[in-house]
Protein backbone atom coordinates (compact mmCIF):
# COMPACT_ATOMS: atom_id res chain seq x y z
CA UNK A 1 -0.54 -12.34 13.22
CA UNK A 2 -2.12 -11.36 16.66
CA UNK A 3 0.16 -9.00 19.21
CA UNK A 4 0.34 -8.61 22.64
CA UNK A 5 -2.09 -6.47 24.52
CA UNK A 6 -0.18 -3.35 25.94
CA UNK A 7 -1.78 -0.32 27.74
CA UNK A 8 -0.84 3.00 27.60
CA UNK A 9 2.68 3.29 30.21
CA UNK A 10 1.15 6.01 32.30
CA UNK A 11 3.02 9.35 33.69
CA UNK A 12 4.49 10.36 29.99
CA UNK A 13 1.81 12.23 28.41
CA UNK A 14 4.13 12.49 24.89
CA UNK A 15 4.53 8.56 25.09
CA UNK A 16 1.02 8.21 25.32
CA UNK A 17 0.41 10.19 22.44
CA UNK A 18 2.86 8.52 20.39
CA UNK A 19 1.03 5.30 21.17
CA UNK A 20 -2.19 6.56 20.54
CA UNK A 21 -1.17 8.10 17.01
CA UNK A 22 0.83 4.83 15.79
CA UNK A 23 -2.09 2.32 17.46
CA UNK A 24 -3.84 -0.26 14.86
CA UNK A 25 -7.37 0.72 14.42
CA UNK A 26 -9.59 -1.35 14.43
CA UNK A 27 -12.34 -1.08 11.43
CA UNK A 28 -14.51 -3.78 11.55
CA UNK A 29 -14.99 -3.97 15.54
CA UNK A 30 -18.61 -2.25 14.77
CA UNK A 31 -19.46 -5.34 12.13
CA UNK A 32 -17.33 -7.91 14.45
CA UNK A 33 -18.45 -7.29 18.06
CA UNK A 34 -21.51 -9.15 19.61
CA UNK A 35 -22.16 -6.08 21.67
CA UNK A 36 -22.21 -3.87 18.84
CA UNK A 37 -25.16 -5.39 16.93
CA UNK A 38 -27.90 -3.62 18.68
CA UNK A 39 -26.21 -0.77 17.81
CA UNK A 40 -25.37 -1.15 13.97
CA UNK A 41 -28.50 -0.50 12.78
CA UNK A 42 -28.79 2.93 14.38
CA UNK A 43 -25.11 4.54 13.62
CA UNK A 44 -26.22 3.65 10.21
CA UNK A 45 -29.78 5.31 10.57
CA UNK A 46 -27.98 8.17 12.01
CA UNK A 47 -25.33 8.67 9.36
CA UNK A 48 -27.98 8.34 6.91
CA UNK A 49 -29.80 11.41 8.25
CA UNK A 50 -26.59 13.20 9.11
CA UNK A 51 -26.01 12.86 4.84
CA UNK A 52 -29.57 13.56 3.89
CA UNK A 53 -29.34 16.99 5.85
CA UNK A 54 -26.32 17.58 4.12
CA UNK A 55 -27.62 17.17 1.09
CA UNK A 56 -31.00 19.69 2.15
CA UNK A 57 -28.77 22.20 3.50
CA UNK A 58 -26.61 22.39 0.29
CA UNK A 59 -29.94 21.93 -1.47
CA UNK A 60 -31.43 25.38 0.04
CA UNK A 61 -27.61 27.13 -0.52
CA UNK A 62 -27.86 26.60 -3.99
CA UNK A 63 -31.80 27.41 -4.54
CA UNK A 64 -31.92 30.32 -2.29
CA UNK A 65 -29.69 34.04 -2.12
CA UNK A 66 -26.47 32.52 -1.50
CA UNK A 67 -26.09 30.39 -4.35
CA UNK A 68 -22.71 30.15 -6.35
CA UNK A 69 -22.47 32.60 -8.80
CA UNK A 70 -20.70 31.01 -11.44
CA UNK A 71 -21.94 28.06 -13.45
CA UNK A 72 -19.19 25.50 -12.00
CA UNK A 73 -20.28 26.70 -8.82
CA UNK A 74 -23.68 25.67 -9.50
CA UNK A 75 -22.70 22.51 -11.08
CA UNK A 76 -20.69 21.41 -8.21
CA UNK A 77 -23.50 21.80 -5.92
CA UNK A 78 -26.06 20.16 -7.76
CA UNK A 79 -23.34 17.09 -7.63
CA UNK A 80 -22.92 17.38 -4.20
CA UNK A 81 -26.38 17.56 -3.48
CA UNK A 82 -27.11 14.48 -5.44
CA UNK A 83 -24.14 13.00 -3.66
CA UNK A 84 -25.37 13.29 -0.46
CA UNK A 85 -28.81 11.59 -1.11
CA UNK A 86 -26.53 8.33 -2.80
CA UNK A 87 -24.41 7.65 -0.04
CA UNK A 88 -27.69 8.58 2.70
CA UNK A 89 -29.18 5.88 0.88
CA UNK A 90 -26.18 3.72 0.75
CA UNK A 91 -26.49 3.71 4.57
CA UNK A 92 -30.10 2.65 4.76
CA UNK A 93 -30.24 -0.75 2.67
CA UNK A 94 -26.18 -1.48 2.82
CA UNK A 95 -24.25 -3.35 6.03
CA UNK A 96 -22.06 -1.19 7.82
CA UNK A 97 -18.68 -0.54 5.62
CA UNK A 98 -15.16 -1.72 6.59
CA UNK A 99 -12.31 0.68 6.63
CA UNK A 100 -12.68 1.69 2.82
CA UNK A 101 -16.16 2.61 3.36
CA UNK A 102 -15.18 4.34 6.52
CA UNK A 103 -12.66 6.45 5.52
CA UNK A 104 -14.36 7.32 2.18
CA UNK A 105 -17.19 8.76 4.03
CA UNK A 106 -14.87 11.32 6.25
CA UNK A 107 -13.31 12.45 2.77
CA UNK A 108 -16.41 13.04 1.29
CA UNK A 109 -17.81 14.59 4.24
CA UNK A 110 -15.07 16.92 4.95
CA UNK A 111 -14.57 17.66 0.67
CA UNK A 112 -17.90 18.63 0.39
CA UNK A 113 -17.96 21.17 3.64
CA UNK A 114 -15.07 22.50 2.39
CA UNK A 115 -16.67 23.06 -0.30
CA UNK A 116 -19.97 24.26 0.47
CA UNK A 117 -18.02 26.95 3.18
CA UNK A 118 -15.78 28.31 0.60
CA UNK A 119 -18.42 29.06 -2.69
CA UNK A 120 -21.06 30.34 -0.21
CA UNK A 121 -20.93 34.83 -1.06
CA UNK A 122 -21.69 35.72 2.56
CA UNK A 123 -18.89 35.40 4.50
CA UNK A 124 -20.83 35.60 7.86
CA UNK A 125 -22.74 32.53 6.58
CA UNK A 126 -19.62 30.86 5.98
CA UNK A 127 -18.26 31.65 9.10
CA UNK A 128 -21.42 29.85 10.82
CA UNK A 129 -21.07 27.01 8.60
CA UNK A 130 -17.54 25.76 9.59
CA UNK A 131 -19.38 24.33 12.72
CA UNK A 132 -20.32 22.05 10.59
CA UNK A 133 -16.83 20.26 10.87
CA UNK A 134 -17.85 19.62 14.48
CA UNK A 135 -20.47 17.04 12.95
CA UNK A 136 -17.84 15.19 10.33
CA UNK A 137 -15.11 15.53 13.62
CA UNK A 138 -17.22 13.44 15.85
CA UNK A 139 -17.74 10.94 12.79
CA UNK A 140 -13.95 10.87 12.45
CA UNK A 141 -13.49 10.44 16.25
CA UNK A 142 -15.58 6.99 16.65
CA UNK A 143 -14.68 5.31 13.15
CA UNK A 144 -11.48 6.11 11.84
CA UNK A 145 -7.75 5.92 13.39
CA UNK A 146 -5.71 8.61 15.03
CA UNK A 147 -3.92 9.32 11.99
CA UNK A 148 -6.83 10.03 10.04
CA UNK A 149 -8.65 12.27 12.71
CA UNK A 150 -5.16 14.43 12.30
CA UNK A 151 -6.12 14.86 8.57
CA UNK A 152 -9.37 15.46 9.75
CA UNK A 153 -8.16 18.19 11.76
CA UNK A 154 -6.08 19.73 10.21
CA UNK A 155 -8.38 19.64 6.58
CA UNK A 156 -11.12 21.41 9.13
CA UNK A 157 -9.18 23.74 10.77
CA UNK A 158 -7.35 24.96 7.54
CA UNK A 159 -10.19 25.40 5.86
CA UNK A 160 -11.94 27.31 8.58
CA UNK A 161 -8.80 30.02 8.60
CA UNK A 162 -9.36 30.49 5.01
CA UNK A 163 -13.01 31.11 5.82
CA UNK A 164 -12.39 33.70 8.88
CA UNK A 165 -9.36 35.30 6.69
CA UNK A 166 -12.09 35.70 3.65
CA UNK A 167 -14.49 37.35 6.37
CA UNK A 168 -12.18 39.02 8.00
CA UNK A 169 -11.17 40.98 4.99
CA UNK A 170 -14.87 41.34 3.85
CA UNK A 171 -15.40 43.59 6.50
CA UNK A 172 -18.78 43.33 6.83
CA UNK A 173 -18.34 41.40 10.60
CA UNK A 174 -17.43 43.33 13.57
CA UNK A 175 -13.91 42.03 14.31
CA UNK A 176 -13.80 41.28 17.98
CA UNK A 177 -17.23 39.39 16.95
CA UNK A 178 -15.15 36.99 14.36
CA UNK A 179 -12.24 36.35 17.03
CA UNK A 180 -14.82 35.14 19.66
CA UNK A 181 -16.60 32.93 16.79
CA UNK A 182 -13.07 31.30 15.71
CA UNK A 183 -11.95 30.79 19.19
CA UNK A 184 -15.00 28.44 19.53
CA UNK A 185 -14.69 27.07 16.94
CA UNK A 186 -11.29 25.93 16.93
CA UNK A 187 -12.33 24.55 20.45
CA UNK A 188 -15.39 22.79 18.90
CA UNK A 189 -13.15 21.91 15.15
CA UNK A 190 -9.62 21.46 16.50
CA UNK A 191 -9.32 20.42 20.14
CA UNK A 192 -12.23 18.39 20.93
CA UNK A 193 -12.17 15.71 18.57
CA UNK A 194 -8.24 14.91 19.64
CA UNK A 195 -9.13 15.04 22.78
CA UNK A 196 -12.36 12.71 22.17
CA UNK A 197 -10.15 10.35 20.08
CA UNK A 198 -7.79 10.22 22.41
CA UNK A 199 -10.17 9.02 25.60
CA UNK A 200 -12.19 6.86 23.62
CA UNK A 201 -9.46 4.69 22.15
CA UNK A 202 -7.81 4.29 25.99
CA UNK A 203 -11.14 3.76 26.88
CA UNK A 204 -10.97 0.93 24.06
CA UNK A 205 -7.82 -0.78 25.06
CA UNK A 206 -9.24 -1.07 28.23
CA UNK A 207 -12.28 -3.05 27.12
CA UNK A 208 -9.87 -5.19 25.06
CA UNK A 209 -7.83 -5.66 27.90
CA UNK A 210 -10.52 -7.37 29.90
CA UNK A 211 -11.12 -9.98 26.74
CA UNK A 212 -7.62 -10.58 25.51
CA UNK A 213 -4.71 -12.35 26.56
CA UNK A 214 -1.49 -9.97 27.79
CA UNK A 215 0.84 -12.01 26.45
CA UNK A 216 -0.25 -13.11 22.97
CA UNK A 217 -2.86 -10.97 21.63
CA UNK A 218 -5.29 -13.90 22.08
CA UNK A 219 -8.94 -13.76 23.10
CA UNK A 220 -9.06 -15.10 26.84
CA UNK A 221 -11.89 -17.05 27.92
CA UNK A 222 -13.95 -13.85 28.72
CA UNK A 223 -13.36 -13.09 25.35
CA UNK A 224 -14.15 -16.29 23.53
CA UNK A 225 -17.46 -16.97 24.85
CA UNK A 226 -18.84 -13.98 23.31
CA UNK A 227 -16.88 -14.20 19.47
CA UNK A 228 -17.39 -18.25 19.54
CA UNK A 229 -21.06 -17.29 20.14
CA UNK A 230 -20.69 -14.69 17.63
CA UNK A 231 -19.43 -17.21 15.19
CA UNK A 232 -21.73 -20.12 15.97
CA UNK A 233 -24.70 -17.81 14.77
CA UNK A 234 -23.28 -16.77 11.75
CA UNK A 235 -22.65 -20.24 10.89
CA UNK A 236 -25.63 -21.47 11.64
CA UNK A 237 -27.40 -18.71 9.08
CA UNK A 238 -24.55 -19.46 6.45
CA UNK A 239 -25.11 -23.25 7.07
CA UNK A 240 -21.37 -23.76 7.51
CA UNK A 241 -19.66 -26.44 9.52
CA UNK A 242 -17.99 -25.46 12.29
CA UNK A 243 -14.68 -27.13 13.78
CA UNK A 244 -13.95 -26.84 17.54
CA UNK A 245 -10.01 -27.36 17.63
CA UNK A 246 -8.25 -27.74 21.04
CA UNK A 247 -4.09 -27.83 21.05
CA UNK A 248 -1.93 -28.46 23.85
CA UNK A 249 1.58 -27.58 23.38
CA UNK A 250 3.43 -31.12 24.48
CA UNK A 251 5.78 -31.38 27.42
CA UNK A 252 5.85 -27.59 28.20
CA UNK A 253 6.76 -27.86 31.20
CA UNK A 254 10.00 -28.98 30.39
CA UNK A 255 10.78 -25.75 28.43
CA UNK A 256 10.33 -24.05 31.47
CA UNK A 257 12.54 -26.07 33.37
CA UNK A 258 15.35 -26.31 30.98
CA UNK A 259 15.19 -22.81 29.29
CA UNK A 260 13.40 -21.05 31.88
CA UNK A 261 10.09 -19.33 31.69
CA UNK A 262 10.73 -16.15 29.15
CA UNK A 263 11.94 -18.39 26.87
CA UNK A 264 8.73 -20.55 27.77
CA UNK A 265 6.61 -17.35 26.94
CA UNK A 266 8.58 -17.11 23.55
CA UNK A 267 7.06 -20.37 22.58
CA UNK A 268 3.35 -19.55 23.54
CA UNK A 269 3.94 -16.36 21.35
CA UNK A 270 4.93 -18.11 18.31
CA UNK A 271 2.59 -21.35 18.48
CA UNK A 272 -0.22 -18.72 19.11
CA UNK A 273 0.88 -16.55 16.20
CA UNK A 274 1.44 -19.42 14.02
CA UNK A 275 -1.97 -21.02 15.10
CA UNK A 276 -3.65 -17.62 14.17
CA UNK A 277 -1.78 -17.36 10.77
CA UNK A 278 -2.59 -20.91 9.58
CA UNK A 279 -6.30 -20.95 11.14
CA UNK A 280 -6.92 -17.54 8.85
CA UNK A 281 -9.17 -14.69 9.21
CA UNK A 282 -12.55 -17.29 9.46
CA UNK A 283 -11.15 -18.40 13.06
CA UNK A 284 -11.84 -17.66 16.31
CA UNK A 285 -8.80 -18.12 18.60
CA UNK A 286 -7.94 -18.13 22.14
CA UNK A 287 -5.54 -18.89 24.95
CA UNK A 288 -7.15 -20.94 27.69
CA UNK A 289 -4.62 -21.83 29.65
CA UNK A 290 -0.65 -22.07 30.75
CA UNK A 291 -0.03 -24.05 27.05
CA UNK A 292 -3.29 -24.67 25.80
CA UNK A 293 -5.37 -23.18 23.11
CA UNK A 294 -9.23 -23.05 21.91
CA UNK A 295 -9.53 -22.14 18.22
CA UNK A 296 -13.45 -22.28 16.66
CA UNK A 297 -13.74 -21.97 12.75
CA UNK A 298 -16.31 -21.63 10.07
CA UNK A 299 -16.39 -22.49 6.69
CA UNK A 300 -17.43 -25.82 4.11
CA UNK A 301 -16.44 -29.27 4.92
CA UNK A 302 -13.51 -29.37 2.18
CA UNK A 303 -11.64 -26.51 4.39
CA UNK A 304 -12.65 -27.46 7.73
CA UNK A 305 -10.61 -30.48 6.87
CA UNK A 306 -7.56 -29.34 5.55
CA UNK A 307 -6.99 -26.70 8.14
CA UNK A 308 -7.75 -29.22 10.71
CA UNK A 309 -4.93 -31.99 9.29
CA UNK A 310 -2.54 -29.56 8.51
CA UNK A 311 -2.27 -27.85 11.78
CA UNK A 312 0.52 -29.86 13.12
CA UNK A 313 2.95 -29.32 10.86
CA UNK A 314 1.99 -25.52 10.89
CA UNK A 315 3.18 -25.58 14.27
CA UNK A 316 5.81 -27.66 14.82
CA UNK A 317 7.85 -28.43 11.37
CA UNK A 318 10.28 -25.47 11.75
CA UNK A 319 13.89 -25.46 13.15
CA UNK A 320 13.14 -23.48 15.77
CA UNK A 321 16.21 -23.07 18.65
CA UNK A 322 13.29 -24.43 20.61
CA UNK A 323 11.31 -27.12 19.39
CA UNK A 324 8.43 -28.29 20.49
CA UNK A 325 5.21 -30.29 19.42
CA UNK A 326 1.95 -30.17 20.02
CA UNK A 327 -1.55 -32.63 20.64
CA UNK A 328 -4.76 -31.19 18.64
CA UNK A 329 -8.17 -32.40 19.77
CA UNK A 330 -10.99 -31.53 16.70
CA UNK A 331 -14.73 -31.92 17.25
CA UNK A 332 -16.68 -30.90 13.81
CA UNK A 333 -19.89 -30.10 13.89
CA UNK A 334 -21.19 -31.23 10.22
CA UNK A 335 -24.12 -28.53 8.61
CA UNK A 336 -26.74 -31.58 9.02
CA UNK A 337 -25.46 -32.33 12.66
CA UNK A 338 -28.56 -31.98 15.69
CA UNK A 339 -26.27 -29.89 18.04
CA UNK A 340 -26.98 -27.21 16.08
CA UNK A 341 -30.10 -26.81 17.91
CA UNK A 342 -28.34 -27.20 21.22
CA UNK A 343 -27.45 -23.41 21.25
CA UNK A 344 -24.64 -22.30 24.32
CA UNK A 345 -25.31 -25.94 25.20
CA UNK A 346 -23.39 -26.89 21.61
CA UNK A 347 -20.85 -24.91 22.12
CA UNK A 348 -20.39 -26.29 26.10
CA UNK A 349 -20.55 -29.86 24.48
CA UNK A 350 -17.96 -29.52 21.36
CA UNK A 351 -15.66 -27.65 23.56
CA UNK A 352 -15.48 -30.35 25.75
CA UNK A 353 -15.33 -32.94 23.30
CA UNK A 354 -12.07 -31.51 21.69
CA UNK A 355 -10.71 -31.26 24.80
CA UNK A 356 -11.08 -35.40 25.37
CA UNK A 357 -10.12 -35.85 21.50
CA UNK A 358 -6.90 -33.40 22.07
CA UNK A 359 -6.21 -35.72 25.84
CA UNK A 360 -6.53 -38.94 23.62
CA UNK A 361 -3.67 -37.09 20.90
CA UNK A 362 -1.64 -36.75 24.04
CA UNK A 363 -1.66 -40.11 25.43
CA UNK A 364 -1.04 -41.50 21.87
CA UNK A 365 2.64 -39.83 22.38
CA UNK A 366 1.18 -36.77 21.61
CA UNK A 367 2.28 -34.61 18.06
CA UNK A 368 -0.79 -35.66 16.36
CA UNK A 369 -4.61 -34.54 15.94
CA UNK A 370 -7.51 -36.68 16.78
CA UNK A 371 -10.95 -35.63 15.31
CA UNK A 372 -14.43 -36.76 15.61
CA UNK A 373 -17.81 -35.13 14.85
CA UNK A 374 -20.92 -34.56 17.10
């Protein structure tokens, strides 16, 4: 089910944290968004090198002077060293992960410097070495959600007390020199990546904001060029149909003037969340105007037409305080079809002829779908 689109209320910094830590995150935007693409390729080649030096620098700690002392020790860095090269590889020949992948990366990454500070004997070294949480915070900041970056954070920061406290009672590190390190660091460890999570995700809402619909979570037409363009590639490559579906909610302007226009903005809400729902992950979706919709799906013929015919009584058989019905307009677009090779110009054309099949719904009395293919 989509939601509405709220920003941040401003003025009240504690309710804008408590929006920012409860907010939905959003794990697949990177694999989802047209305008990420170009960038895929190298967050991947960068977290790929980012594990590989992991894996060299625990590679030299456990060759060279400060190597575990104990067996285990050794063990576990030989494991962690072969870990590292796995997953850098993982992120040169695999897509980018969703949020398992995600989120199992940061644990890794923040077990194993955990790990590596704690075994290493000098406890200057280890001091040095927490910076390395700096690296897996900024990870954390651009790929996982709030609550997440607070484990983050507070795994990282723990861990780098234990390390100063070790140090600290070594003695072999002039004190006032081991305050000034730990106060930058918990700058660089603690603070930074809140406050970097913090202004990227407004900065996030914003951008959605300016390709979503306010009052049902719905792309807008800003928003639904780019996804339906999105879409129409990636069927094209799968050699999927696609299904351009237009629905008009039927004599809406009568629910304003009878039950007056909140109640009017109660029904948009629910046919768009029940349009959403029945449509299914696959489905593009969008509010177009006052009471009308623009919903673009991929998949083989067999589903196409099911979710197509069944739409109607997805949306409308329910006794709702407020019924209503509504006219659906379908233009398929069949693997073999020659629009295909019409590009933008496809999607202009199949948009507009759902919009005549959904006008010819309407005219029959409308609570019905009409559907042709191009």
């Amino acid at each position: 089910m989509r939601t509405p689109v709220h920003l941040p209320t401003g003025g009240n910094s504690w309710n804008l944290l408590n929006e920012w830590y409860h907010e939905e995150h959003d794990y697949e935007w990177m694999k989802r968004h047209r305008s990420s693409r170009a960038i895929q390729p190298l967050c991947r080649a960068l977290l790929g090198i980012m594990s590989m030096i992991f894996g060299l620098t625990a590679l030299v700690k456990l060759v060279g002077p400060d190597a575990p002392p104990t067996t285990l020790g050794k063990y576990l860095g030989a494991i962690v060293v072969a870990s590292c090269f796995v997953i850098a590889g993982l992120w040169f020949t695999r897509p980018f992960p969703g949020q398992r992948g995600l989120i199992a990366f940061a644990i890794f990454a923040d077990i194993g410097l955990a790990g590596a500070v704690l075994m290493v004997t000098d406890r200057d070294s280890a001091t040095f070495g927490c910076i390395a949480f700096a690296v897996s915070g900024t990870y954390a900041t651009l790929f996982v959600s709030a609550k997440w970056l607070l484990g983050h954070v507070a795994w990282a920061t723990g861990v780098s007390i234990i390390v100063f406290v070790l140090a600290f009672g070594a003695g072999t590190v002039d004190h006032s020199t081991l305050l000034a390190r730990a106060l930058v660091l918990f700058a660089a460890v603690t603070l930074l990546p809140i406050f970097s999570h913090l202004t990227w995700r407004m900065m996030y809402r914003d951008a959605r904001e300016s390709d979503h619909d306010p009052l049902t979570g719905l792309f807008n037409r800003r928003g639904l060029d780019a996804a339906v363009t999105v879409l129409f590639d990636q069927a094209r490559d799968d050699a999927w149909c696609l299904a351009f579906i237009v629905g008009l909610i039927d004599k809406f302007k009568l629910v304003n003037d009878v039950h007056g226009h909140p109640a009017g903005d109660r029904v948009i809400q629910r046919t768009a969340n029940r349009l959403s729902a029945h449509l299914g992950q696959r489905a593009v979706v969008g509010r177009v105007g006052g009471e009308e919709y623009l919903a673009v799906i991929s998949g083989p013929p067999e589903m196409i037409i099911t979710l197509t015919e069944g739409i109607v009584p997805a949306l409308s058989d329910y006794p709702d305080p407020i019924r209503t019905t509504v006219s659906v307009g379908v233009a398929i677009m069949p693997t073999e079809s020659k629009a295909w090779t019409g590009g933008s110009s496809a999607i202009s054309v199949a948009s507009n002829v759902a919009d005549s099949m959904m006008y010819q719904a309407k005219a029959a009395g409308g609570n019905g779908v009409r559907t042709t293919s191009i």
